[in-house]
N, C-alpha and C. Protein backbone atom coordinates (compact mmCIF):
# COMPACT_ATOMS: atom_id res chain seq x y z
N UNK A 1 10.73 -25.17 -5.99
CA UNK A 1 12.11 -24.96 -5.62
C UNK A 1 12.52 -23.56 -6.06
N UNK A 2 12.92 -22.72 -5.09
CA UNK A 2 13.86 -21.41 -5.45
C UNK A 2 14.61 -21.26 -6.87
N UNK A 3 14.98 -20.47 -7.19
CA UNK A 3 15.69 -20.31 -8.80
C UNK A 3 16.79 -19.59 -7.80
N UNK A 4 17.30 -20.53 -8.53
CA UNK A 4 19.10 -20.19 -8.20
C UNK A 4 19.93 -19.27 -9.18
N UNK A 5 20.71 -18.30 -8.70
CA UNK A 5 21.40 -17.36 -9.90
C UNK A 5 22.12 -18.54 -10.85
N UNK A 6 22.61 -18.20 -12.26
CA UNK A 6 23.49 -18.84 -12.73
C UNK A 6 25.09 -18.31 -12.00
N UNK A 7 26.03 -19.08 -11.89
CA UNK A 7 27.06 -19.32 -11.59
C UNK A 7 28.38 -18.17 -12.36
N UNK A 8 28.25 -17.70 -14.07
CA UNK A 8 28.80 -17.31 -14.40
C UNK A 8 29.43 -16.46 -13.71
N UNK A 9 30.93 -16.48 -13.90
CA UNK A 9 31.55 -15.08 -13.29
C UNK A 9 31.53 -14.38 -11.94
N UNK A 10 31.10 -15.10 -11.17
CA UNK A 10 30.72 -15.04 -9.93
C UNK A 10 31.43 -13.84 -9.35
N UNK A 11 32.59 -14.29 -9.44
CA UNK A 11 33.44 -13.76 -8.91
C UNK A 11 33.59 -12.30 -9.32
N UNK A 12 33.18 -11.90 -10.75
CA UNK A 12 33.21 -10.35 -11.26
C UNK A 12 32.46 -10.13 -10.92
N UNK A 13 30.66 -10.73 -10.78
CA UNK A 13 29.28 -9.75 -10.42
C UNK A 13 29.31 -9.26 -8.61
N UNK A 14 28.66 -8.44 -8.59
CA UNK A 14 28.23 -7.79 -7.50
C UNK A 14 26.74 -8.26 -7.14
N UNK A 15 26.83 -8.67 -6.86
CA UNK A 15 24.96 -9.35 -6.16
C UNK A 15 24.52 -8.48 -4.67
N UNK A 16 23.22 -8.15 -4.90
CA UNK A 16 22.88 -7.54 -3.83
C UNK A 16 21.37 -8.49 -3.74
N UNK A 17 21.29 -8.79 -2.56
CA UNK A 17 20.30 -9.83 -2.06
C UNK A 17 19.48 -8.82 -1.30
N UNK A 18 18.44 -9.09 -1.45
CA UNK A 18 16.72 -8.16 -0.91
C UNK A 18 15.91 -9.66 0.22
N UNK A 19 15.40 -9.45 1.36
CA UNK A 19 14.60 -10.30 1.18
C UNK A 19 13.66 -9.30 1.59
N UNK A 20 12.37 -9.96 1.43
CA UNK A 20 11.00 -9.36 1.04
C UNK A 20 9.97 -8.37 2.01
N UNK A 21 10.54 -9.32 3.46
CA UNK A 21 10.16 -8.02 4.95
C UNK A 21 11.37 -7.05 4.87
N UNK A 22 12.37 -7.58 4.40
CA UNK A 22 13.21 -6.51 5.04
C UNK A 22 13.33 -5.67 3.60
N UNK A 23 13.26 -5.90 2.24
CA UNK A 23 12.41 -4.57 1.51
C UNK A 23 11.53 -3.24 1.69
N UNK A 24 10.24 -4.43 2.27
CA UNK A 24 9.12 -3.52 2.35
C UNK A 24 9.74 -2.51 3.81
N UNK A 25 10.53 -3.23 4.64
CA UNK A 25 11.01 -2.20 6.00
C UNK A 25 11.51 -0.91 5.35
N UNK A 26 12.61 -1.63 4.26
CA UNK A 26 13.35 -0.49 3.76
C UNK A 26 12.58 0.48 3.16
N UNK A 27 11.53 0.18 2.51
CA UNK A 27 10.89 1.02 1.67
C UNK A 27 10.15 2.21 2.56
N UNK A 28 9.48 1.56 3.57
CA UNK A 28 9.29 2.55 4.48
C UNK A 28 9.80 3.50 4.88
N UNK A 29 10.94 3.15 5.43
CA UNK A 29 12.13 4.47 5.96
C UNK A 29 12.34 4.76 5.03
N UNK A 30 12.83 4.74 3.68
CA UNK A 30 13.08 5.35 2.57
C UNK A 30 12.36 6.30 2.30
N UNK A 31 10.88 6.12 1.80
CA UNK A 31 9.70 6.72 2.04
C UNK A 31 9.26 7.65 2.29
N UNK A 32 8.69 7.11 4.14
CA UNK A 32 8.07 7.88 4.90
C UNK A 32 6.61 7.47 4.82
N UNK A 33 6.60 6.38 4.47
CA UNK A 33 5.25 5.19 4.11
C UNK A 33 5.26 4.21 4.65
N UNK A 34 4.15 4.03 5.34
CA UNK A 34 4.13 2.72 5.91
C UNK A 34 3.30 1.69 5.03
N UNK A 35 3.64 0.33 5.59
CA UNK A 35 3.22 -0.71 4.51
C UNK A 35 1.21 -1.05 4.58
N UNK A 36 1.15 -0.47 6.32
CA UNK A 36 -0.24 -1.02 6.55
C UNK A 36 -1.03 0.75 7.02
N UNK A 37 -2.14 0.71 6.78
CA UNK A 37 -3.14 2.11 6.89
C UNK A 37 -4.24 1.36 8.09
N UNK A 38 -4.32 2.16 9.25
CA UNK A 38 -5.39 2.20 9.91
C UNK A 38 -6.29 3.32 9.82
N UNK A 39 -7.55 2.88 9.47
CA UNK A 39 -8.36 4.04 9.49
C UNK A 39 -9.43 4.01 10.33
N UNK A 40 -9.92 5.01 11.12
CA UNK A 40 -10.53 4.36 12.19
C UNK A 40 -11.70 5.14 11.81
N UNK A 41 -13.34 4.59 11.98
CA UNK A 41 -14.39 5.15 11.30
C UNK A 41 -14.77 6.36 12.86
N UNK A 42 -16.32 7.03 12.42
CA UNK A 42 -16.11 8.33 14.06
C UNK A 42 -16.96 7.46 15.18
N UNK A 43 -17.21 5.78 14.93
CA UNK A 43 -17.54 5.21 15.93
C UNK A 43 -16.54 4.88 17.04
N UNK A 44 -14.85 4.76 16.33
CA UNK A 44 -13.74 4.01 17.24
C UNK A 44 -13.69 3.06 16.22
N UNK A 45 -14.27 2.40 15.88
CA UNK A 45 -13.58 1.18 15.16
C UNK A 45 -12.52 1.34 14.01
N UNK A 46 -11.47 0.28 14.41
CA UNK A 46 -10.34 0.76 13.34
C UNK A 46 -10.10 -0.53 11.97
N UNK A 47 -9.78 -0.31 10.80
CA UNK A 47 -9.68 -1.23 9.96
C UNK A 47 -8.41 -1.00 9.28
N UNK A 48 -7.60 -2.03 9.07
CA UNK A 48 -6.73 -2.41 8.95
C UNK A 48 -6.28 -2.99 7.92
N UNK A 49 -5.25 -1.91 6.42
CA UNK A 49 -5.83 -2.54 5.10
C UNK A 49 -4.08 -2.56 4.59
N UNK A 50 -3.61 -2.61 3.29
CA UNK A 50 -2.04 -2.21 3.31
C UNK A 50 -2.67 -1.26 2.56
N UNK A 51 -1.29 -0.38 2.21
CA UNK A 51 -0.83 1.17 1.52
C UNK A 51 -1.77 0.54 0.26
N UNK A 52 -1.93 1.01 -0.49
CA UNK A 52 -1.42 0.89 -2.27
C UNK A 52 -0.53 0.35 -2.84
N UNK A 53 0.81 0.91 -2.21
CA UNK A 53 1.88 0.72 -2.84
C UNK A 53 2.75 -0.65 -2.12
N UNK A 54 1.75 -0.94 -1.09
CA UNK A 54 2.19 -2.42 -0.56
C UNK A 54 1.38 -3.38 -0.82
N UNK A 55 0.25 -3.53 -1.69
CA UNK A 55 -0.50 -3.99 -2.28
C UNK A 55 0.08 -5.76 -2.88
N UNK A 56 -1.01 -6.29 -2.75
CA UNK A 56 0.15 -8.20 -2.74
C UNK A 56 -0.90 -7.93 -4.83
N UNK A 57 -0.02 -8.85 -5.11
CA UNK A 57 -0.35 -9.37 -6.41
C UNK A 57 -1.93 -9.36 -6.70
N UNK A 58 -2.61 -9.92 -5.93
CA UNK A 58 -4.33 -10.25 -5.76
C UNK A 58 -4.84 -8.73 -5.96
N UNK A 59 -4.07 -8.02 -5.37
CA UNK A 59 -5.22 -6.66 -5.41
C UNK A 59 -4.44 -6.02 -5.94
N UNK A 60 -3.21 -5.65 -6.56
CA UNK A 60 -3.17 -5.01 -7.83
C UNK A 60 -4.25 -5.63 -9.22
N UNK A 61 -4.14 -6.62 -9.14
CA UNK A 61 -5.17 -7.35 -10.43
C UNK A 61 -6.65 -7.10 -10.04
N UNK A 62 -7.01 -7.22 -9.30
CA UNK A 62 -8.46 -7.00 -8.89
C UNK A 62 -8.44 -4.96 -8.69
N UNK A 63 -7.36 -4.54 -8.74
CA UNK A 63 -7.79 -3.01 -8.34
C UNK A 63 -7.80 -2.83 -9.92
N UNK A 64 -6.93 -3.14 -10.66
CA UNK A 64 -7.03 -2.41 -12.29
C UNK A 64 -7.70 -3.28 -12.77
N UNK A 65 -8.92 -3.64 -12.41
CA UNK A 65 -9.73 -4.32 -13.18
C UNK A 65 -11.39 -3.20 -12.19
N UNK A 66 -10.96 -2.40 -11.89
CA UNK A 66 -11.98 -1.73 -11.58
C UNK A 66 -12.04 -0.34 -12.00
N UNK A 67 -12.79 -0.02 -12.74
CA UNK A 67 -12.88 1.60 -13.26
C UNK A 67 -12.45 2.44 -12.56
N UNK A 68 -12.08 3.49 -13.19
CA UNK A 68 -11.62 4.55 -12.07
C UNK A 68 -12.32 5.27 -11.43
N UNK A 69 -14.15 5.81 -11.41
CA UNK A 69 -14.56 6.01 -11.13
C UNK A 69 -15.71 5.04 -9.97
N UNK A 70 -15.39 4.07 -10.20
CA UNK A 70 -16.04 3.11 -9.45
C UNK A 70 -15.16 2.97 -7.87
N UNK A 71 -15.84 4.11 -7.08
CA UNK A 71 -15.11 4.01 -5.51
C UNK A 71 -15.47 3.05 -4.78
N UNK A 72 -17.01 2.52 -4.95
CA UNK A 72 -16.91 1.18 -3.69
C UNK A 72 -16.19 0.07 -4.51
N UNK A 73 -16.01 -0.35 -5.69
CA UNK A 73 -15.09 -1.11 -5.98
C UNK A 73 -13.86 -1.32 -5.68
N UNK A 74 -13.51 0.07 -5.46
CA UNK A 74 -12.09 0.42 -5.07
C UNK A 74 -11.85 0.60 -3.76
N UNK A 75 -12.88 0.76 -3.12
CA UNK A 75 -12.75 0.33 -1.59
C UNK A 75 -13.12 -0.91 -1.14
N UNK A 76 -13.50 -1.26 -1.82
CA UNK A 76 -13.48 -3.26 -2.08
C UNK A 76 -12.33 -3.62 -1.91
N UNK A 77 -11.61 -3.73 -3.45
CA UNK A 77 -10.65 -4.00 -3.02
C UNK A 77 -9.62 -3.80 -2.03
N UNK A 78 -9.76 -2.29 -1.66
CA UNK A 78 -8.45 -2.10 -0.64
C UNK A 78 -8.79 -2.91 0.34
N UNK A 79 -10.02 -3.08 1.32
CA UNK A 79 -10.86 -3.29 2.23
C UNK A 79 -10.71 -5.00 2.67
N UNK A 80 -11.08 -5.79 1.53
CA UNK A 80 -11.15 -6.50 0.99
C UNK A 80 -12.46 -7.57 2.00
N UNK A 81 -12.44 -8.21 3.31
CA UNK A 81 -13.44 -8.75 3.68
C UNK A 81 -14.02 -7.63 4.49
N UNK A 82 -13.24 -6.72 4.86
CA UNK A 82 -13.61 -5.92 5.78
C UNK A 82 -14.84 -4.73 5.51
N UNK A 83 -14.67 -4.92 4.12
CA UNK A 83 -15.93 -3.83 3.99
C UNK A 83 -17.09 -3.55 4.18
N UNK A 84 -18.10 -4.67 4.62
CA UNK A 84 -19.21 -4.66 4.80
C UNK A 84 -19.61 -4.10 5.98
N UNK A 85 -17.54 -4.55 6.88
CA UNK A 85 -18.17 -3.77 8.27
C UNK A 85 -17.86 -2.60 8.45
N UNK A 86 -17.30 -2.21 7.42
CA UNK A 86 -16.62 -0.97 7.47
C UNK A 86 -17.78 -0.04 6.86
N UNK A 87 -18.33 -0.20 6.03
CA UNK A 87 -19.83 0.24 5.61
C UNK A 87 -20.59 0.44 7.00
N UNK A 88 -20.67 -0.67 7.61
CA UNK A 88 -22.00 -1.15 8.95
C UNK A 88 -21.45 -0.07 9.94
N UNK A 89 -20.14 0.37 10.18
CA UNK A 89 -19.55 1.64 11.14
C UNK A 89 -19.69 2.76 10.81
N UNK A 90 -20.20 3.27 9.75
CA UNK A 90 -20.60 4.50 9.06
C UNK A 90 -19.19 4.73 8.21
N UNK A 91 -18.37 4.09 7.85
CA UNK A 91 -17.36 4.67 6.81
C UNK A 91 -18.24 4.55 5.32
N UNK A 92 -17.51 5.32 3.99
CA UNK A 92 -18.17 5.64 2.85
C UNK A 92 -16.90 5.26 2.08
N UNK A 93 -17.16 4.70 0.95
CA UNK A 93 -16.29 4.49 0.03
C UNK A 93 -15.57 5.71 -0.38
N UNK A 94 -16.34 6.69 -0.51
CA UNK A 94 -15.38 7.72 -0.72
C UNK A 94 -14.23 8.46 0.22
N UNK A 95 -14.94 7.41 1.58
CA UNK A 95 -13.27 7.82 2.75
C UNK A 95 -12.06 7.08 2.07
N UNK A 96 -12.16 6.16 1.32
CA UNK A 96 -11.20 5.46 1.16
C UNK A 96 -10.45 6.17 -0.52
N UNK A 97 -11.35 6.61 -1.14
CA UNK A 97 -11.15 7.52 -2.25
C UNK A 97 -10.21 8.73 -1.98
N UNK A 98 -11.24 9.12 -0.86
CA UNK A 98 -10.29 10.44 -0.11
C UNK A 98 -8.69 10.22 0.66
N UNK A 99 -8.58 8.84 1.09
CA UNK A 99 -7.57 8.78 1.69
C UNK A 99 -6.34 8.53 0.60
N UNK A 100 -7.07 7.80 -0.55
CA UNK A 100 -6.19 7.30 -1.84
C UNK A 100 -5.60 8.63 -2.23
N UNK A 101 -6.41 9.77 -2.39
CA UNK A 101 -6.00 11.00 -2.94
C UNK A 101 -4.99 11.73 -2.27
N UNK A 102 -5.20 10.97 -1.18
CA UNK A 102 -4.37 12.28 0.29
C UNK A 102 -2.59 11.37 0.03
N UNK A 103 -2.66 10.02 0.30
CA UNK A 103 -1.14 9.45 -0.35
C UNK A 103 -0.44 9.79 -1.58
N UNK A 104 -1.60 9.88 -2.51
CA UNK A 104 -1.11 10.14 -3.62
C UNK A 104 -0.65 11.55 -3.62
N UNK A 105 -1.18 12.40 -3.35
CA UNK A 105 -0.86 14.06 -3.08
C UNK A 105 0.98 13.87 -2.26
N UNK A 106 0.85 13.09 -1.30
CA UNK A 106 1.82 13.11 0.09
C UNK A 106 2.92 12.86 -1.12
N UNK A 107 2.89 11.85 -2.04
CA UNK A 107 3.80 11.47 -2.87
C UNK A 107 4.61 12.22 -4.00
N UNK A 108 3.13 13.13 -4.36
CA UNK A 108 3.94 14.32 -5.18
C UNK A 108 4.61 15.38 -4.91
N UNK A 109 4.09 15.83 -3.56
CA UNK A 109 4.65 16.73 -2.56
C UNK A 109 6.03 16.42 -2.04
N UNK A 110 6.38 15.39 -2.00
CA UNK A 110 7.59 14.93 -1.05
C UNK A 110 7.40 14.75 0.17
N UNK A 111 6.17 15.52 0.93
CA UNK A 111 6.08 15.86 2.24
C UNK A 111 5.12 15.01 2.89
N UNK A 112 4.91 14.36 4.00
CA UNK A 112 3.91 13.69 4.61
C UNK A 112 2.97 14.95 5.30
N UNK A 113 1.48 14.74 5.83
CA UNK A 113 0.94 15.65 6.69
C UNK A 113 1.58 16.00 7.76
N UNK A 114 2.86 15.00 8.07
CA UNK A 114 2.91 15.80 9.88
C UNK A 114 4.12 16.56 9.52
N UNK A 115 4.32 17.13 7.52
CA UNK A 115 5.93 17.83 7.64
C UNK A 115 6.76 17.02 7.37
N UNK A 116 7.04 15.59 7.66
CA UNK A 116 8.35 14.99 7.70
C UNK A 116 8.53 15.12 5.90
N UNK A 117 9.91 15.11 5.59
CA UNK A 117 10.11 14.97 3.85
C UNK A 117 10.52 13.48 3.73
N UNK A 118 9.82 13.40 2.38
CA UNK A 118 10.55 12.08 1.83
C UNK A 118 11.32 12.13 1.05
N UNK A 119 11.65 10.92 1.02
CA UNK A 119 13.34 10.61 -0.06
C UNK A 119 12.42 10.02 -0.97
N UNK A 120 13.11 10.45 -2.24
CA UNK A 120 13.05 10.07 -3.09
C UNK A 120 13.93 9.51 -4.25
């Protein structure tokens, strides 16, 4: 069952209600991030993983439980069943290393690759 606010004072608090698609929407436009990454290997095939930063509970715990230097781990996890075929298409764990680096960069910059700025 849902957890219900307590009742106190109702009437003085200000409540602002989130629900959870329409967060992650917001976060996007806020952003300039989207929630899901296609990366397509140089056969055509495309795989289909979330951001980092849209990451569900399961793979934050399974990502910091992997060294930092350990990239197919870490493209494990992002990947998650998909990797074996994503391996079998000629992608490299370190595309996914490289792409980690390129968000993370986009983030300190403010700026995405195509120019657009983000809010911060």
């Amino acid at each position: 069952m849902p957890a219900k606010p307590q009742d106190h004072n109702r009437a003085e608090r200000r409540v602002r209600r989130f629900n959870r698609d329409a967060l992650i929407r917001l976060l996007e436009e806020k952003t300039g991030h989207e929630s899901e990454i296609v990366f397509e290997t140089n056969d055509g095939t495309e795989f289909i993983f979330p951001s980092p930063e849209f990451f569900d509970d399961d793979r934050i715990q399974a990502m910091s439980e992997v060294a930092d230097d350990d990239f197919r781990g870490a493209a494990r996890v992002a990947l998650g069943d998909q990797y074996d075929e994503f391996i079998e298409h000629g992608g490299q764990a370190m595309d996914i290393a490289r792409l980690f680096r390129l968000l993370q960069d986009e983030q300190e910059t403010d700026v995405t690759p195509e120019g657009r700025p983000t809010a911060r």
